[in-house]
PDB file of N, CA and C in Angstrom:
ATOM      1  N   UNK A   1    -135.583  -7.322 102.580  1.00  0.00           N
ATOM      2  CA  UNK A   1    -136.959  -7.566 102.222  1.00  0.00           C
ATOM      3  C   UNK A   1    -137.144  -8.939 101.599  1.00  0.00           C
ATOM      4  N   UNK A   2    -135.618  -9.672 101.491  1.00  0.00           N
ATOM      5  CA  UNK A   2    -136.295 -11.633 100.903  1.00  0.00           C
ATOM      6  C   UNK A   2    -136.884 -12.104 101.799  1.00  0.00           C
ATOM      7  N   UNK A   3    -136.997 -11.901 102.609  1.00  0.00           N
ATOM      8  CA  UNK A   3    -137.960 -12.880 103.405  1.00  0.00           C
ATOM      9  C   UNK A   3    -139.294 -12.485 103.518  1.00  0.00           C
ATOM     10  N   UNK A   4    -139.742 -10.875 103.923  1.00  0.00           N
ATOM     11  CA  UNK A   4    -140.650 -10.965 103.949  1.00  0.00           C
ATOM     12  C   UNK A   4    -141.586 -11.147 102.233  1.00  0.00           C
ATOM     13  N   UNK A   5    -140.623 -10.822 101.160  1.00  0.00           N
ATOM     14  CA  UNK A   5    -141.849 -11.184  99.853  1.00  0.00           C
ATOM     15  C   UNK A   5    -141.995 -13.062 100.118  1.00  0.00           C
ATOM     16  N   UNK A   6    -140.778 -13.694 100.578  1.00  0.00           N
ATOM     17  CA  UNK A   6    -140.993 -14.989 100.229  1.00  0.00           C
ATOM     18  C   UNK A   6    -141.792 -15.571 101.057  1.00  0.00           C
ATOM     19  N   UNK A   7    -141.461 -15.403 102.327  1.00  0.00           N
ATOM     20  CA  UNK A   7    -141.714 -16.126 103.656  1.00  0.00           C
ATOM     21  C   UNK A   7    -143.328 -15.302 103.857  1.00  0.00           C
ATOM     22  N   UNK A   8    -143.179 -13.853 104.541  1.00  0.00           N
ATOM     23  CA  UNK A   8    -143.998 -13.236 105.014  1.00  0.00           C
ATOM     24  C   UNK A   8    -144.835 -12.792 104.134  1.00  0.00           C
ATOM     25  N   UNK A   9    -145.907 -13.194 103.362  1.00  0.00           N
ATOM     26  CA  UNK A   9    -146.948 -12.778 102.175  1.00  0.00           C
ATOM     27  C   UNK A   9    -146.641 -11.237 102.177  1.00  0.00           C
ATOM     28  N   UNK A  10    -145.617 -10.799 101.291  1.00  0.00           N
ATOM     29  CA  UNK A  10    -145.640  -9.537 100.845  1.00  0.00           C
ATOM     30  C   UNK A  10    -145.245  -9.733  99.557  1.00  0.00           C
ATOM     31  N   UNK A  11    -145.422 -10.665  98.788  1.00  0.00           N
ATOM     32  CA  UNK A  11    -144.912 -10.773  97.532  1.00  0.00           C
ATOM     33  C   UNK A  11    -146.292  -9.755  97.017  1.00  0.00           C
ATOM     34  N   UNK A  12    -147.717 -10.241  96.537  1.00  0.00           N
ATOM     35  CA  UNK A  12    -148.748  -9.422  96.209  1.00  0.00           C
ATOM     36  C   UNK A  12    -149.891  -9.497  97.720  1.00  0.00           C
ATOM     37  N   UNK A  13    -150.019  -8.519  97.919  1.00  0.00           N
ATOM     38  CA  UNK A  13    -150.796  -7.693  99.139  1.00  0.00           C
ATOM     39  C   UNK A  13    -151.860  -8.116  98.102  1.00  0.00           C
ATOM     40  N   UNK A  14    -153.225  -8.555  99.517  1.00  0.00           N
ATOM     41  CA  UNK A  14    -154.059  -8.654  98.634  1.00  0.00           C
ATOM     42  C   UNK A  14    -155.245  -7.343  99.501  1.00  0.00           C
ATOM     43  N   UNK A  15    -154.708  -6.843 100.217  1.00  0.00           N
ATOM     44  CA  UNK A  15    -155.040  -5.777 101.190  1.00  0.00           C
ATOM     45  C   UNK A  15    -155.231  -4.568 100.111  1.00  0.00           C
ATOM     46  N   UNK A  16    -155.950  -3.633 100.347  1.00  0.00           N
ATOM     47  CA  UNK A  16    -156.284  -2.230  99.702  1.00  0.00           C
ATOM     48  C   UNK A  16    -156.057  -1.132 100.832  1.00  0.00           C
ATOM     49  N   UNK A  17    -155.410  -0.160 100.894  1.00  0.00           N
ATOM     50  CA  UNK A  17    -155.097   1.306 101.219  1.00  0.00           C
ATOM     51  C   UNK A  17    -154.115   0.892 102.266  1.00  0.00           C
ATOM     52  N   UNK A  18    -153.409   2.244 102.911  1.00  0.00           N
ATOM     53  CA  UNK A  18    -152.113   2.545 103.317  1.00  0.00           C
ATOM     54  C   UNK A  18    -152.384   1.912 104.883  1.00  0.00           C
ATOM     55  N   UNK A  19    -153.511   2.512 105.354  1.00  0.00           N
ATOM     56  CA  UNK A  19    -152.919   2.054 106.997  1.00  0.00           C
ATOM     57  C   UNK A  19    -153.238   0.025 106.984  1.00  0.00           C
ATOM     58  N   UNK A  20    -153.797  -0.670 106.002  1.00  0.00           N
ATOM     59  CA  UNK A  20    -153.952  -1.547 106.368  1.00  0.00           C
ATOM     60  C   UNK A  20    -152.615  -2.312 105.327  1.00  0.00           C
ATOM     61  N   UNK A  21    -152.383  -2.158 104.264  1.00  0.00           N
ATOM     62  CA  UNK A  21    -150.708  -2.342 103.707  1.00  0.00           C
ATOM     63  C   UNK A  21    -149.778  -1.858 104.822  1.00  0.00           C
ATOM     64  N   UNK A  22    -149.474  -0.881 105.918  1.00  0.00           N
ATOM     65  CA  UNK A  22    -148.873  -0.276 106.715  1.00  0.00           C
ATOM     66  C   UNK A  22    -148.625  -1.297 107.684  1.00  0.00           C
ATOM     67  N   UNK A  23    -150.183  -2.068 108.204  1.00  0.00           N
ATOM     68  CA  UNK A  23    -150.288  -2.735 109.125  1.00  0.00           C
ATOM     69  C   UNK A  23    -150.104  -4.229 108.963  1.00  0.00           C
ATOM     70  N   UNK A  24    -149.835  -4.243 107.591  1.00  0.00           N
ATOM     71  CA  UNK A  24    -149.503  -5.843 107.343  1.00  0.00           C
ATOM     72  C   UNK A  24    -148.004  -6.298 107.409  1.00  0.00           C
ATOM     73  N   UNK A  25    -147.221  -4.927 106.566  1.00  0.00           N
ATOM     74  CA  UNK A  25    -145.968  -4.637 106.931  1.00  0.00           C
ATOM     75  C   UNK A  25    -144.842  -4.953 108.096  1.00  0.00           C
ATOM     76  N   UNK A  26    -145.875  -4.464 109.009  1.00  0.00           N
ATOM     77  CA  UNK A  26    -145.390  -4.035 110.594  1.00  0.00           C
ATOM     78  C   UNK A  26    -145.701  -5.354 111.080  1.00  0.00           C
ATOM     79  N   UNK A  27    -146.504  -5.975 110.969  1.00  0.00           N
ATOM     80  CA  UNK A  27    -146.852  -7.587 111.622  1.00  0.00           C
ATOM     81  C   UNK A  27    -146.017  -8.303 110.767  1.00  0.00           C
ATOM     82  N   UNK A  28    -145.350  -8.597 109.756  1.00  0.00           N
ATOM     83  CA  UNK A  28    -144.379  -9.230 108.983  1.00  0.00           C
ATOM     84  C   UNK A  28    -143.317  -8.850 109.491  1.00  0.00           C
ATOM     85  N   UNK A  29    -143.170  -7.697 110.000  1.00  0.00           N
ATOM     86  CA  UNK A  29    -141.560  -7.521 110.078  1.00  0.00           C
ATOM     87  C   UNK A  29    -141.662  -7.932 111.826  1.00  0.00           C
ATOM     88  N   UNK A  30    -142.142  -7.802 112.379  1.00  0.00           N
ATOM     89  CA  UNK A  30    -142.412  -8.216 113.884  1.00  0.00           C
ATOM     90  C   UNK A  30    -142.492  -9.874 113.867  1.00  0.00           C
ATOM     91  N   UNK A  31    -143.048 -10.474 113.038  1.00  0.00           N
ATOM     92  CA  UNK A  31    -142.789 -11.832 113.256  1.00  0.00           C
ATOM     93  C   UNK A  31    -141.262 -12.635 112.355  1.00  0.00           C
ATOM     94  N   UNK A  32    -141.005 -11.349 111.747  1.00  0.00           N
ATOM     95  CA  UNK A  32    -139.268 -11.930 111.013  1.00  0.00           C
ATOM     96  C   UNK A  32    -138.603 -11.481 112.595  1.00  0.00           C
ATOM     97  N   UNK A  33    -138.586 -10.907 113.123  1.00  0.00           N
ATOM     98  CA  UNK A  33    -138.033 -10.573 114.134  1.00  0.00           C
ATOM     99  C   UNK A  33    -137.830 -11.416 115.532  1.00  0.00           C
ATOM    100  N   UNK A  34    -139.128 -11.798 115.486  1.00  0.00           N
ATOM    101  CA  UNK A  34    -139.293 -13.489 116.187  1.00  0.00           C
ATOM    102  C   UNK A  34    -138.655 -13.883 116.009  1.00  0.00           C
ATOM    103  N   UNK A  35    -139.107 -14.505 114.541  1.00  0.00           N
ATOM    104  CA  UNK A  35    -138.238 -16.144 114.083  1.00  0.00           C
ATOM    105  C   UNK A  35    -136.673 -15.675 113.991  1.00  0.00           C
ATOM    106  N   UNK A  36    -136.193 -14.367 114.111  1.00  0.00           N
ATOM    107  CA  UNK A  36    -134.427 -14.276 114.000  1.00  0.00           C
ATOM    108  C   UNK A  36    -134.253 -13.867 115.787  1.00  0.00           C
ATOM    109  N   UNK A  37    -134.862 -13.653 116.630  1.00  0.00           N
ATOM    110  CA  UNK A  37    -134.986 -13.585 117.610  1.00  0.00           C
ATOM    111  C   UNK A  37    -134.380 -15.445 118.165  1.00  0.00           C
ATOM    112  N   UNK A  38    -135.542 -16.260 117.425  1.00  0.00           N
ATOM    113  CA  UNK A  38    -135.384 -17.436 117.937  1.00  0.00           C
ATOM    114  C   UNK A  38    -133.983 -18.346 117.625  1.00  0.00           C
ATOM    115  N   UNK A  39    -133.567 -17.988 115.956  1.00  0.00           N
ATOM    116  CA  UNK A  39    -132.505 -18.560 115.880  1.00  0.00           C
ATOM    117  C   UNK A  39    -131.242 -17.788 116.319  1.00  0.00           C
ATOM    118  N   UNK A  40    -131.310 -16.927 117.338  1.00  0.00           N
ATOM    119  CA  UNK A  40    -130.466 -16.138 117.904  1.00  0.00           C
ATOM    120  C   UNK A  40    -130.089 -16.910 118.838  1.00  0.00           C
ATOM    121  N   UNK A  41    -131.369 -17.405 119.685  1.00  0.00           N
ATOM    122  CA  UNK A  41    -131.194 -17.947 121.051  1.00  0.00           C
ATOM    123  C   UNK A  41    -130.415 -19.524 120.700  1.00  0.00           C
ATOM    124  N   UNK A  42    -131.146 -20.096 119.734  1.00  0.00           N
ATOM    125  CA  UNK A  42    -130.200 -21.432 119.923  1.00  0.00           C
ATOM    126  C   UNK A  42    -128.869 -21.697 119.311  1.00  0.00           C
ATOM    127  N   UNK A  43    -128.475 -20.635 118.281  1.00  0.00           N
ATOM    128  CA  UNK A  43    -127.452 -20.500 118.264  1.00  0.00           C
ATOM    129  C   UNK A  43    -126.087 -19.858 119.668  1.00  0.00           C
ATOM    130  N   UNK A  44    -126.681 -19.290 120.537  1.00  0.00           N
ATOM    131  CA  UNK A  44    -126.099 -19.166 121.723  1.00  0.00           C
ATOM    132  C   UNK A  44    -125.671 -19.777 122.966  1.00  0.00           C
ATOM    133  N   UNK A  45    -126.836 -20.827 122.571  1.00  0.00           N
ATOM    134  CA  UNK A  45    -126.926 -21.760 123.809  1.00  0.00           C
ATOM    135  C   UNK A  45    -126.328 -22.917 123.578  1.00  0.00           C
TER     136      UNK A  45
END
C-alpha cells in the first residue's frame, strides 16, 4: 500500500461512502498495475 498512499492519492480520500472509496481504490490499484506492468516490459527488453 506505499505507493498507492504516496503516489496514488490514498493518503486522505477526499471521497465520502463505500462504493465510491471502493471505486477509487480499484482505479489506483489498476493504474499501479500499469505503471509496474510498464517497468516490467523495459526491464525485459
Amino acid at each position: 500500500f506505499g505507493w498507492l498512499k504516496t503516489v496514488g492519492l490514498r493518503r486522505k480520500v477526499k471521497l465520502r461512502g463505500v462504493q465510491r472509496v471502493g471505486w477509487l481504490f480499484t482505479f489506483a490499484a489498476a493504474v499501479y498495475n500499469l505503471v509496474r506492468m510498464r517497468n516490467l516490459v523495459e526491464t525485459t527488453t
